[in-house]
C-alpha atoms as a PDB file:
ATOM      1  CA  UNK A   1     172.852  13.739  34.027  1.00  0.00           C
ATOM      2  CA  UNK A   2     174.018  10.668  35.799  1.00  0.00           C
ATOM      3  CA  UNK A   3     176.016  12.615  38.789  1.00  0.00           C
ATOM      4  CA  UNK A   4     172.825  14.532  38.820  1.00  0.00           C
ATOM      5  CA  UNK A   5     170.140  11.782  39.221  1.00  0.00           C
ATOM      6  CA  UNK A   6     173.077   9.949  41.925  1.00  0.00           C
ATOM      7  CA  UNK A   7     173.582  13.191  43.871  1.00  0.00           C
ATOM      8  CA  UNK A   8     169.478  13.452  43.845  1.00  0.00           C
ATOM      9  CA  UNK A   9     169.438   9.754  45.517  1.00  0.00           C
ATOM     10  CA  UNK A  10     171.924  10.248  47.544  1.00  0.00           C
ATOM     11  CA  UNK A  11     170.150  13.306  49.331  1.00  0.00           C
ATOM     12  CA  UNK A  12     167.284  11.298  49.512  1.00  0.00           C
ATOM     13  CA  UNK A  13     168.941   8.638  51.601  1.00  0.00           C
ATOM     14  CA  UNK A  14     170.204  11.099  53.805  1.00  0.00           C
ATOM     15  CA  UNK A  15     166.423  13.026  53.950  1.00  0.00           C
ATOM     16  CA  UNK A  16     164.910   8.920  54.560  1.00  0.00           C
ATOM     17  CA  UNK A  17     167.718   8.555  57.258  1.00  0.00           C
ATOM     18  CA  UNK A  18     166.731  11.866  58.815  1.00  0.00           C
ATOM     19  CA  UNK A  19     163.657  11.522  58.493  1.00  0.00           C
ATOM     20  CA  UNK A  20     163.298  14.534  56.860  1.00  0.00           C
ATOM     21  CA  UNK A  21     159.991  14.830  55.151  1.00  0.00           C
ATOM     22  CA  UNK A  22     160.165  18.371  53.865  1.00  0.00           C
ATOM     23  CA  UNK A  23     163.100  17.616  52.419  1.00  0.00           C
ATOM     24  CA  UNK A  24     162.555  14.346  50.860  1.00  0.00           C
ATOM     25  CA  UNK A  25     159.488  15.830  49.438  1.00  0.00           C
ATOM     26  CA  UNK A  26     161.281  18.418  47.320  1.00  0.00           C
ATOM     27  CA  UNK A  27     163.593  16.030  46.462  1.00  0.00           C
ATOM     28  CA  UNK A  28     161.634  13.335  45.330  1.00  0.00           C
ATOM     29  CA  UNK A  29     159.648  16.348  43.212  1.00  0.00           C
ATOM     30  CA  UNK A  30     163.053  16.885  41.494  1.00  0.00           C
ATOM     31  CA  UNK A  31     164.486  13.338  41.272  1.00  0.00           C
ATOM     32  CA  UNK A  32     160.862  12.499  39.451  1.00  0.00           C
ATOM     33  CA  UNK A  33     161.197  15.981  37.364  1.00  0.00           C
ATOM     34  CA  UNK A  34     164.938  14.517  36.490  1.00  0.00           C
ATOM     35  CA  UNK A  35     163.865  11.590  34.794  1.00  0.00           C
ATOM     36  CA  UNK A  36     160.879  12.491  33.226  1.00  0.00           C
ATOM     37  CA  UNK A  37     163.550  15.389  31.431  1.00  0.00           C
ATOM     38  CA  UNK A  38     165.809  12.607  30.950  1.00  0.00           C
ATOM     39  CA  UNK A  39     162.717  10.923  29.115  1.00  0.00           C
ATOM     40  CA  UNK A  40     162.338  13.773  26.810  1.00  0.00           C
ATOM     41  CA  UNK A  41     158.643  13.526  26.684  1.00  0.00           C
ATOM     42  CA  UNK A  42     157.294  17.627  27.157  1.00  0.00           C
ATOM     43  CA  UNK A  43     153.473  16.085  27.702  1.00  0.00           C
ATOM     44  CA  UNK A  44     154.919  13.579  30.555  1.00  0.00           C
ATOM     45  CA  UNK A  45     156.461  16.942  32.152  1.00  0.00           C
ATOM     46  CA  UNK A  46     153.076  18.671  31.720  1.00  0.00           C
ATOM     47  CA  UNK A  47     150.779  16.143  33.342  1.00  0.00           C
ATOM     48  CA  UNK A  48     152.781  15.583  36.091  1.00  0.00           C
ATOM     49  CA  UNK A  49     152.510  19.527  36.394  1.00  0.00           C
ATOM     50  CA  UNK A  50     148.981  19.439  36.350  1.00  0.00           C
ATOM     51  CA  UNK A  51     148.776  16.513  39.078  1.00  0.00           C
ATOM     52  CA  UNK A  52     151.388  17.429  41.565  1.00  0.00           C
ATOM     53  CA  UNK A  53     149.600  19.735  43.472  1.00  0.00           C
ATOM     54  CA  UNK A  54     146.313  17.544  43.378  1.00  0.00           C
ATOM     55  CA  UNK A  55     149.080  14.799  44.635  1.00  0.00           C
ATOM     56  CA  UNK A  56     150.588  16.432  47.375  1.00  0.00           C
ATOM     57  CA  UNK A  57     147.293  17.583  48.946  1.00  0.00           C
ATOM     58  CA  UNK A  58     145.977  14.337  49.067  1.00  0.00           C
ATOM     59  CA  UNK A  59     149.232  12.529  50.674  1.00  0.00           C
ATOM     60  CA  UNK A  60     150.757  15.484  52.730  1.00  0.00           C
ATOM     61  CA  UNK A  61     150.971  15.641  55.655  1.00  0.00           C
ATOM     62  CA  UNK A  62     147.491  13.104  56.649  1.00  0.00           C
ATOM     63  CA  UNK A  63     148.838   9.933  54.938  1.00  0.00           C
ATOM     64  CA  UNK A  64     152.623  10.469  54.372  1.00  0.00           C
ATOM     65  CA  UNK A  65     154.775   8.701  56.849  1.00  0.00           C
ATOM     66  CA  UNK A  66     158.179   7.848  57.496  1.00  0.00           C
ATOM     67  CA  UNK A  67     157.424   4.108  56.471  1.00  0.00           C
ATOM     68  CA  UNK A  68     155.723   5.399  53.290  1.00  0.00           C
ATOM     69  CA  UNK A  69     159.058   7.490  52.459  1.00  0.00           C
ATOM     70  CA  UNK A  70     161.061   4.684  53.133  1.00  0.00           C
ATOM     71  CA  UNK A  71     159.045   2.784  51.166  1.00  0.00           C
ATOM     72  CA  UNK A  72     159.178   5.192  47.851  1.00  0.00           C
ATOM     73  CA  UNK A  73     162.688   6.056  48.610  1.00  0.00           C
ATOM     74  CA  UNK A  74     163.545   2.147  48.352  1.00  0.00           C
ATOM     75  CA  UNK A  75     161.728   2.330  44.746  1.00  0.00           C
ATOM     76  CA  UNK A  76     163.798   5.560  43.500  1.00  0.00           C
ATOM     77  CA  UNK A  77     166.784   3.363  44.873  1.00  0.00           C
ATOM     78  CA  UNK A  78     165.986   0.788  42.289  1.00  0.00           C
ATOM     79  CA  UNK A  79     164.762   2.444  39.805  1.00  0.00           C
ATOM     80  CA  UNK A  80     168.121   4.953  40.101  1.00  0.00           C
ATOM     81  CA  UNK A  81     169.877   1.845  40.090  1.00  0.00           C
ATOM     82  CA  UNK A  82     168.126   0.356  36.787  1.00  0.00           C
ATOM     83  CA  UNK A  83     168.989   3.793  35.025  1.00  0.00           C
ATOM     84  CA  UNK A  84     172.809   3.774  35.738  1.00  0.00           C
ATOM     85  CA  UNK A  85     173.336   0.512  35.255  1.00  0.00           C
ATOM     86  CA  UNK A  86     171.953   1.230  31.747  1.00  0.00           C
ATOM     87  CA  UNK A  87     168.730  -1.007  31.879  1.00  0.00           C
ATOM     88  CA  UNK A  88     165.995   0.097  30.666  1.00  0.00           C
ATOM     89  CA  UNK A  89     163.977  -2.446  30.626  1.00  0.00           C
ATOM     90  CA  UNK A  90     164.370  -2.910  34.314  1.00  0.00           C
ATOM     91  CA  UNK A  91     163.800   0.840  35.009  1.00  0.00           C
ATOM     92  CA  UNK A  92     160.759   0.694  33.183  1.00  0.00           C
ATOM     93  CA  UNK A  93     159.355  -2.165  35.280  1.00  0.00           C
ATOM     94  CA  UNK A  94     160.672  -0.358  38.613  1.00  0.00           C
ATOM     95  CA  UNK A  95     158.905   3.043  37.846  1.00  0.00           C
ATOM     96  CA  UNK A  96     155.726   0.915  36.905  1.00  0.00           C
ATOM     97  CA  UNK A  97     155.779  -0.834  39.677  1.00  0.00           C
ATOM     98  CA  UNK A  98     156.615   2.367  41.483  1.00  0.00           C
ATOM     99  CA  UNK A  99     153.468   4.351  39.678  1.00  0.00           C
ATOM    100  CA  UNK A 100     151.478   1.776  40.644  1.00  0.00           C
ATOM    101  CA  UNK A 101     152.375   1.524  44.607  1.00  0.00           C
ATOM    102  CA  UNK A 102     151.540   5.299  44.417  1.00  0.00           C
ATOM    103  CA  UNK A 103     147.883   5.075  43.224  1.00  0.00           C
ATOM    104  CA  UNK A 104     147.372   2.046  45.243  1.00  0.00           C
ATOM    105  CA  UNK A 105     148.367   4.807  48.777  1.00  0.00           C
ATOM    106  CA  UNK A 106     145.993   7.012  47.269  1.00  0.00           C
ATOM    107  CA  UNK A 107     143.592   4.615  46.606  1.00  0.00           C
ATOM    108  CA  UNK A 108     143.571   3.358  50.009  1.00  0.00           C
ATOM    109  CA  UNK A 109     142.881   6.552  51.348  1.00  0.00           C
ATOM    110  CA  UNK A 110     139.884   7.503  53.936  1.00  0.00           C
ATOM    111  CA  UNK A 111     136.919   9.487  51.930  1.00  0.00           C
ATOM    112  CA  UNK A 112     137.918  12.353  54.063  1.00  0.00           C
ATOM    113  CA  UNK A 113     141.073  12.441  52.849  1.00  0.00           C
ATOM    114  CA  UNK A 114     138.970  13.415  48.972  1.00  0.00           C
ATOM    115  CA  UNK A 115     137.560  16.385  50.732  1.00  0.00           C
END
């Protein structure tokens, strides 16, 4: 699990460095699928289901940017970071903090955006 969720991160870098949206969307789907297994929580697994379509329509391609995947990528860097080092604590606060930066971009979106 750990050589999976560092080979994730690593491909992520190399997506951000790219700049290769398409690609550091399906990763980030799978590096966020990753941990939520790692969680073992089956309802966290089905509500992010249920809102990742609902997700990506509202932030891709209009409001998703290379600064806002730099941005999330430099979250999953800590929050990757947090989980190897074995802290929990600290990769609880990351991915809260992370969570939170996510509903603030969608938050901040245009009305036509909702549409």
């Amino acid at each position: 699990d750990r050589a999976a969720l560092q080979d994730l991160q690593t491909r992520m870098n190399d997506a951000e460095a790219g700049g290769d949206l398409d690609a550091f969307n399906d990763l980030n789907r799978a590096w966020h699928r990753l941990i939520a297994c790692l969680g073992g929580s089956p309802a966290l697994l089905t509500a992010m289901e249920r809102i990742r379509l609902p997700l990506v329509r509202l932030q891709l391609p209009r409001s998703f940017s290379a600064d806002s995947m730099e941005r999330s990528n430099r979250d999953h860097r800590v929050i990757t970071t947090a989980i190897l080092s074995g802290s929990p604590d600290a990769a609880e606060a990351a991915m809260r903090a992370h969570v939170r930066a996510g509903n603030a971009h969608v938050a901040a979106l245009p009305p036509e955006a909702f549409r």
